[in-house]
C-alpha atoms as a PDB file:
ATOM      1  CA  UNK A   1      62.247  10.860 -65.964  1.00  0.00           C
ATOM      2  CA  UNK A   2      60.261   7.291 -66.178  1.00  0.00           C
ATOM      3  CA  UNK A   3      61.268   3.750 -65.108  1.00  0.00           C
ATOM      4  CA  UNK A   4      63.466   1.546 -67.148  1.00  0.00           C
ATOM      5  CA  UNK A   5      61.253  -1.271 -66.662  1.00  0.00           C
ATOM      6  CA  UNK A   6      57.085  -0.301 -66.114  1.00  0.00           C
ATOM      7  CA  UNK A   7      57.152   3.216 -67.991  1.00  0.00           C
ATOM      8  CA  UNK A   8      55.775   4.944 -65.680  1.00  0.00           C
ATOM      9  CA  UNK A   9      57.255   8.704 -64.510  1.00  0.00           C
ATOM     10  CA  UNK A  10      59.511   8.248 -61.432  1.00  0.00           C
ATOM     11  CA  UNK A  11      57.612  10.658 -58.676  1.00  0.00           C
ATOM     12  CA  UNK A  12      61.279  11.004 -56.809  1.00  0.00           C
ATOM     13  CA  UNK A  13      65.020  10.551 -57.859  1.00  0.00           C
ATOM     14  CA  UNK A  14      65.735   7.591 -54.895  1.00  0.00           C
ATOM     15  CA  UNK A  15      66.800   5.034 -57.813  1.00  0.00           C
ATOM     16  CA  UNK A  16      63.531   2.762 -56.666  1.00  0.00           C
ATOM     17  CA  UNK A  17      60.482   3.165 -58.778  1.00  0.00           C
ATOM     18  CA  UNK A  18      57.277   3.362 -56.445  1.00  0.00           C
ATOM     19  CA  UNK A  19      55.134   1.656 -58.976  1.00  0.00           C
ATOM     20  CA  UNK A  20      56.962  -1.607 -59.594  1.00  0.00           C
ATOM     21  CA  UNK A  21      59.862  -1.008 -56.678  1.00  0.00           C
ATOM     22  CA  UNK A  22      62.577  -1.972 -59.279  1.00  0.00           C
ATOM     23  CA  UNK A  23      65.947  -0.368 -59.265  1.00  0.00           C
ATOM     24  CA  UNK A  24      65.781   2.228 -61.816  1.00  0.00           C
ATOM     25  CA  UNK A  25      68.806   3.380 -63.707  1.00  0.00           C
ATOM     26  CA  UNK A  26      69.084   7.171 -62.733  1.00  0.00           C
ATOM     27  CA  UNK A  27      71.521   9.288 -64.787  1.00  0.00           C
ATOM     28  CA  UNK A  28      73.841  11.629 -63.079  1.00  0.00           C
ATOM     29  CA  UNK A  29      73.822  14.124 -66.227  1.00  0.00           C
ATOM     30  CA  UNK A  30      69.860  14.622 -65.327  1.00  0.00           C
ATOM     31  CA  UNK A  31      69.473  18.385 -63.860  1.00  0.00           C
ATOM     32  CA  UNK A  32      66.773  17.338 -61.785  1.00  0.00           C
ATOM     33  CA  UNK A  33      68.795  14.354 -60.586  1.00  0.00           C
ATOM     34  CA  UNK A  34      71.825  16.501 -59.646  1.00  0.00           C
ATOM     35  CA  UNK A  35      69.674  19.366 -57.975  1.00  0.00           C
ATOM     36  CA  UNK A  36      67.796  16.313 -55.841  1.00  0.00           C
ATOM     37  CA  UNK A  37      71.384  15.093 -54.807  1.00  0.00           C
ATOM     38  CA  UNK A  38      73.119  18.044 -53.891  1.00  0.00           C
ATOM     39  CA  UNK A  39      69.522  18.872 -51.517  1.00  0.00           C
ATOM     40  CA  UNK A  40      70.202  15.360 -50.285  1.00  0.00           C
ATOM     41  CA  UNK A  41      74.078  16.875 -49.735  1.00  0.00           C
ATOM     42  CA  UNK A  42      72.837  20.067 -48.153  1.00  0.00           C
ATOM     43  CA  UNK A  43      70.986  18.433 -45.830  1.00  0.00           C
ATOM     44  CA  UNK A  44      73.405  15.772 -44.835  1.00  0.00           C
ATOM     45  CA  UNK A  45      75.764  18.921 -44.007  1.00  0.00           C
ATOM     46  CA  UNK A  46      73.051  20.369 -42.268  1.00  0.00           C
ATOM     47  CA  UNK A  47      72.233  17.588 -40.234  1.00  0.00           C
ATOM     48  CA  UNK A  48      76.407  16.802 -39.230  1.00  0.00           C
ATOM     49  CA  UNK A  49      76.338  20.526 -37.865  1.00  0.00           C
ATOM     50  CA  UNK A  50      73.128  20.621 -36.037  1.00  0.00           C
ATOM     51  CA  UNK A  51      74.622  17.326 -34.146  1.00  0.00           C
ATOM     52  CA  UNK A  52      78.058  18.559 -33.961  1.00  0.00           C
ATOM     53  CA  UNK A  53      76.191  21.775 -32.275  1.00  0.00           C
ATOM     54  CA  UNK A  54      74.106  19.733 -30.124  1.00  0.00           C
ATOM     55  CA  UNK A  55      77.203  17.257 -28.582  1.00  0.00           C
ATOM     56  CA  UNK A  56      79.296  20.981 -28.018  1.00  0.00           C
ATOM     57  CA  UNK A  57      76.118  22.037 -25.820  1.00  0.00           C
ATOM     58  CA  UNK A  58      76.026  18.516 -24.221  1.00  0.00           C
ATOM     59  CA  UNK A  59      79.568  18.949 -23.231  1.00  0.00           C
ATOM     60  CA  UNK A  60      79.416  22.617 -22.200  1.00  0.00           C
ATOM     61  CA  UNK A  61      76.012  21.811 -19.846  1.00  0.00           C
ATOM     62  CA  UNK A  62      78.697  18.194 -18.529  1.00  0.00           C
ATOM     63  CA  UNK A  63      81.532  20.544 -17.647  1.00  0.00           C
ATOM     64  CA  UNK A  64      79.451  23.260 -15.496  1.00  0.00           C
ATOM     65  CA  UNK A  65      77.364  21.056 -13.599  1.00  0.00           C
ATOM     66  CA  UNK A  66      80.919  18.989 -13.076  1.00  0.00           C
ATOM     67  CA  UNK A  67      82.346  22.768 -11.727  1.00  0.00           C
ATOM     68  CA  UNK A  68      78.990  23.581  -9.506  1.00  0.00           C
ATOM     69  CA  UNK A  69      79.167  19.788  -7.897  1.00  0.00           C
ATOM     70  CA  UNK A  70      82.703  19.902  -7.311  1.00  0.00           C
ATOM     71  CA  UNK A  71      82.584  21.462  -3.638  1.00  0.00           C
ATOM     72  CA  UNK A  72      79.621  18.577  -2.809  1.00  0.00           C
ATOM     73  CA  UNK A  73      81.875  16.731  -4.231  1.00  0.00           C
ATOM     74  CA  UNK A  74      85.292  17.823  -2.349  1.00  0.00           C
ATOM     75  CA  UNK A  75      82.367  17.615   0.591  1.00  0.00           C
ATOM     76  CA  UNK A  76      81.656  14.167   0.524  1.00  0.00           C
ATOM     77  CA  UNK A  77      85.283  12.791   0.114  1.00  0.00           C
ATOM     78  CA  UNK A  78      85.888  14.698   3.458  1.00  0.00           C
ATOM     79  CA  UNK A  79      83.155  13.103   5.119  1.00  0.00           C
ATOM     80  CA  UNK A  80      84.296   9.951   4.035  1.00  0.00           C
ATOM     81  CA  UNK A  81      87.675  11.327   5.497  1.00  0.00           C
ATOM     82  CA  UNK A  82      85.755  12.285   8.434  1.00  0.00           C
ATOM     83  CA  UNK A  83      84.197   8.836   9.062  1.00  0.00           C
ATOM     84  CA  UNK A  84      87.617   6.813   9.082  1.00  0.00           C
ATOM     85  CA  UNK A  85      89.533   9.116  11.478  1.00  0.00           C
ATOM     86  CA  UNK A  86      85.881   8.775  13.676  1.00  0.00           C
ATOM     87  CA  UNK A  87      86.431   4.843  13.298  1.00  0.00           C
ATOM     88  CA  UNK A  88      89.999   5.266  14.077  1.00  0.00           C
ATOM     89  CA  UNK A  89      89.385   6.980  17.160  1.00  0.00           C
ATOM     90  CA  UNK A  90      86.816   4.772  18.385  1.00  0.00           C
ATOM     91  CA  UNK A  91      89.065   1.750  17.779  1.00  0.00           C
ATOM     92  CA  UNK A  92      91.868   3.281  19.000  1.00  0.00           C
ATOM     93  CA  UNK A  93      89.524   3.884  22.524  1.00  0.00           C
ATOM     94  CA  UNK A  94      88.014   0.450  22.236  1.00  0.00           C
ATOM     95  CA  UNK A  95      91.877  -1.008  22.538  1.00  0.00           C
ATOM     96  CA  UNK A  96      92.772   1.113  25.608  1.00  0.00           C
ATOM     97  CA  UNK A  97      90.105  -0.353  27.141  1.00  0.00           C
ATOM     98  CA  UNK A  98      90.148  -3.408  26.444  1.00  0.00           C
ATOM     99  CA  UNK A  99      91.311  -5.431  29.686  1.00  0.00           C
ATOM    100  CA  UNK A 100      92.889  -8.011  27.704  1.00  0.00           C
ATOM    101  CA  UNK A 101      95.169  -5.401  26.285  1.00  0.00           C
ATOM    102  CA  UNK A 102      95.667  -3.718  29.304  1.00  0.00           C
ATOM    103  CA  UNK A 103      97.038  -7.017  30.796  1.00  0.00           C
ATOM    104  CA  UNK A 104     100.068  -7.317  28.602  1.00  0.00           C
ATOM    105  CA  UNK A 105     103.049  -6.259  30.330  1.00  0.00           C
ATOM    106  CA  UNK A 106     103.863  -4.061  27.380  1.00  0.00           C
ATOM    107  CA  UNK A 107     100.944  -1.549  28.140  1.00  0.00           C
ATOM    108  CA  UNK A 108     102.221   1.065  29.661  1.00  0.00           C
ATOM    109  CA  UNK A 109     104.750   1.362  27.675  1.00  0.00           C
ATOM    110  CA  UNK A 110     102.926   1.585  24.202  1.00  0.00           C
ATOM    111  CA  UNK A 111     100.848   3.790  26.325  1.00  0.00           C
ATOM    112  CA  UNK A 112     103.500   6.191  26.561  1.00  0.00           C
ATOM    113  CA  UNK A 113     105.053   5.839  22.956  1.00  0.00           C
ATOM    114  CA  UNK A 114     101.668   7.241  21.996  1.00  0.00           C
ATOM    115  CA  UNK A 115     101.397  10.620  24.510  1.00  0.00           C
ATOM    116  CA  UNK A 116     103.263  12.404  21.965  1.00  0.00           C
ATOM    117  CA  UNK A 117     102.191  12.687  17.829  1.00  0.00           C
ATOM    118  CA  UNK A 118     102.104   9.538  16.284  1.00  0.00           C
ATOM    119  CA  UNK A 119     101.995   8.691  12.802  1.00  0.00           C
ATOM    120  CA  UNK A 120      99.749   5.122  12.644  1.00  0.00           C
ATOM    121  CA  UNK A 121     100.262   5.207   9.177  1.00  0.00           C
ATOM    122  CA  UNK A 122     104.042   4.042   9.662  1.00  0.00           C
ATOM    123  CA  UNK A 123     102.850   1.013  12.208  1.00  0.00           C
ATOM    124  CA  UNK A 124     103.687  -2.257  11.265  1.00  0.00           C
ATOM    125  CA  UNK A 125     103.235  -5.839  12.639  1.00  0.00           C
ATOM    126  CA  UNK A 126     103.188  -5.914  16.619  1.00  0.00           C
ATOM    127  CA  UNK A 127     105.016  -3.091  17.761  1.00  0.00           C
ATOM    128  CA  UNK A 128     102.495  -1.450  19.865  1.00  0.00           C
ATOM    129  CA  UNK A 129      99.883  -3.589  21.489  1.00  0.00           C
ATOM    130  CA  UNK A 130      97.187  -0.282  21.551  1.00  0.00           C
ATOM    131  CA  UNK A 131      97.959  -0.181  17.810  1.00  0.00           C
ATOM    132  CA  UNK A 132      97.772  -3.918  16.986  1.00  0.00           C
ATOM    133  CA  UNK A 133      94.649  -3.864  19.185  1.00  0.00           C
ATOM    134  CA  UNK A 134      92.868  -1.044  16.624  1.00  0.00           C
ATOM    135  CA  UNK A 135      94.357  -2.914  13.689  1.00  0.00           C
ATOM    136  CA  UNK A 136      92.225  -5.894  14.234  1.00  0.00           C
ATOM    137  CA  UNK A 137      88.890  -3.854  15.329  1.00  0.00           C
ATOM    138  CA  UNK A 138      89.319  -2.385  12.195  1.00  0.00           C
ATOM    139  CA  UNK A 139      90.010  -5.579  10.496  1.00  0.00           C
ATOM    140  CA  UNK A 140      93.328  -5.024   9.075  1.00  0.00           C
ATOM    141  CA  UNK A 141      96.699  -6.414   9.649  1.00  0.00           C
ATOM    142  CA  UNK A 142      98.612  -3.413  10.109  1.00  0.00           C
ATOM    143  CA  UNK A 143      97.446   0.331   9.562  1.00  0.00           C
ATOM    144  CA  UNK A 144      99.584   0.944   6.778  1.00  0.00           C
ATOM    145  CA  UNK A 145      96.366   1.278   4.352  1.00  0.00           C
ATOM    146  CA  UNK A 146      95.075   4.090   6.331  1.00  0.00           C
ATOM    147  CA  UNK A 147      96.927   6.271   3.818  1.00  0.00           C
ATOM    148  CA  UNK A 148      94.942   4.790   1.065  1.00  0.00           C
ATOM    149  CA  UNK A 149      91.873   5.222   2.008  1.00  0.00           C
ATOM    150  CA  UNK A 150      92.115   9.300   2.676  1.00  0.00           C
ATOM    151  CA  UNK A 151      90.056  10.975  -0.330  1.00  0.00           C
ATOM    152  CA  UNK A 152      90.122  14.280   0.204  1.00  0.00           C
ATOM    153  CA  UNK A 153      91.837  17.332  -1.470  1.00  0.00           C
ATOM    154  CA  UNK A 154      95.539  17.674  -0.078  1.00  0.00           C
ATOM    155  CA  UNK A 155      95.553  14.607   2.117  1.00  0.00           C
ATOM    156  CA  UNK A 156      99.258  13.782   2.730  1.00  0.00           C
ATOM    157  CA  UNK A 157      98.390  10.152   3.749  1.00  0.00           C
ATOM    158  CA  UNK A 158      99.426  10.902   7.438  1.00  0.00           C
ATOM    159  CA  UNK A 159      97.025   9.908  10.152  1.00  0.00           C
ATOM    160  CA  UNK A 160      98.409  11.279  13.178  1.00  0.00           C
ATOM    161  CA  UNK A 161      96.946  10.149  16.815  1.00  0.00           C
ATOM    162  CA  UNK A 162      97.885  11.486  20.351  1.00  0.00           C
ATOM    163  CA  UNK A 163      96.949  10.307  23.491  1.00  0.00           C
ATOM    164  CA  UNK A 164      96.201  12.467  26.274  1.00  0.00           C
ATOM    165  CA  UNK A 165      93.904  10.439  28.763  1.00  0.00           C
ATOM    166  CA  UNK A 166      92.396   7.065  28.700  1.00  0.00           C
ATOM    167  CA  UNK A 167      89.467   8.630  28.014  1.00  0.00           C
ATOM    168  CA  UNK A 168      90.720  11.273  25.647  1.00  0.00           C
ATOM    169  CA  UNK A 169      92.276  10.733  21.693  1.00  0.00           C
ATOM    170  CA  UNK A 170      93.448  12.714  19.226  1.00  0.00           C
ATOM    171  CA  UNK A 171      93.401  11.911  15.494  1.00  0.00           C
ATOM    172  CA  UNK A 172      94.737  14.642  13.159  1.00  0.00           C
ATOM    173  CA  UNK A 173      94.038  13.943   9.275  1.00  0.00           C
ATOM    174  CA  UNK A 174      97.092  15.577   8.023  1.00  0.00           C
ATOM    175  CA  UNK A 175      96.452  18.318   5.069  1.00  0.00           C
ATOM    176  CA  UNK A 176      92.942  17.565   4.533  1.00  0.00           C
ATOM    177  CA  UNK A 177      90.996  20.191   2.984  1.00  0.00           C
ATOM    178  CA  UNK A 178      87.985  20.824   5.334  1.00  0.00           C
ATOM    179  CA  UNK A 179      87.085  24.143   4.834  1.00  0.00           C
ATOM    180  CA  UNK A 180      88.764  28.122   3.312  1.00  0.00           C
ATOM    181  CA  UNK A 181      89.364  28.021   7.549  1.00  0.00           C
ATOM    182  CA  UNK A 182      90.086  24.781   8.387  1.00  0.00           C
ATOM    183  CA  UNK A 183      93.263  22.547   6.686  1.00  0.00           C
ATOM    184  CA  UNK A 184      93.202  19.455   8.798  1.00  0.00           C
ATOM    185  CA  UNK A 185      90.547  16.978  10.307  1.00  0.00           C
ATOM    186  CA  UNK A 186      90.716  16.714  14.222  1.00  0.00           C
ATOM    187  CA  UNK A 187      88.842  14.107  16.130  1.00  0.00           C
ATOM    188  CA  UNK A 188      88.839  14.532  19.631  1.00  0.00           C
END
């Protein structure tokens, strides 16, 4: 086959001649045209498999590092876990010591409320000076977003504290996934 416009033989069928790099006119009814495109076909195939191969083994290599991380990954949401019902119990200590707290006439009362199970999640506003005292070490207006915060697998939202000395607190992550032995998180 030769170029419309120098003469010359065309070296390939790409439609551009190498000696004057004019658009030549290529005929589709040329043999040697047609077996050069359906090579260029075969290879376009080719290529859309070999990728098509290569995302499926991307995806497949994703999804089992995704399943061998998971328990680091259930691990680390329960440390999180972990670290807010440790800040809750230090707060929680920090108000029952706090003279200022133990001044208000209301004291030993809230003191008592909280002897038995208590769920901090339900506290609201001012009803228990202890609790209002934790909310604001812990920066928050009321202890309601706990429940929010709790990451781990099976975490109802309840943070449950007890009281059993001044010295002495309980907080109970309720449902928490810890371990195949363990169910809850206990701070004491």
């Amino acid at each position: 086959m030769y170029c419309n416009h120098c003469g010359k033989p065309l070296s390939d069928y790409s439609g551009i001649c190498k000696s004057c790099k004019k658009i030549t006119d290529v005929s589709a009814g040329d043999p040697v045209y047609d077996a050069y495109r359906m090579a260029q076909k075969k290879k376009s195939h080719e290529t859309f498999i070999c990728g098509f191969f290569v995302i499926l083994a991307f995806c497949i290599l994703i999804s089992a590092i995704i399943i061998h991380d998971e328990p680091y990954i259930q691990e680390s949401k329960v440390s999180a876990d972990m670290q807010l019902a440790d800040s809750i119990h230090t707060a929680i200590l920090t108000s029952i010591m706090d003279p200022e707290i133990r001044s208000m006439k209301k004291y030993p009362g809230d003191y008592d409320a909280l002897t038995e199970e208590f769920d901090i999640t339900q506290y609201t506003g001012d009803e228990n000076c202890i609790l209002a005292g934790a909310a604001e070490i812990l920066d928050m207006e009321d202890l309601q977003d706990l429940s929010s915060r709790l990451r781990s697998l099976g975490a109802t939202g309840r943070i449950l504290v007890t009281i059993c000395d001044p010295t002495h607190v309980q907080v109970r992550v309720e449902g928490t996934y810890v371990s195949e032995y363990g169910e809850e998180i206990i701070i004491r």
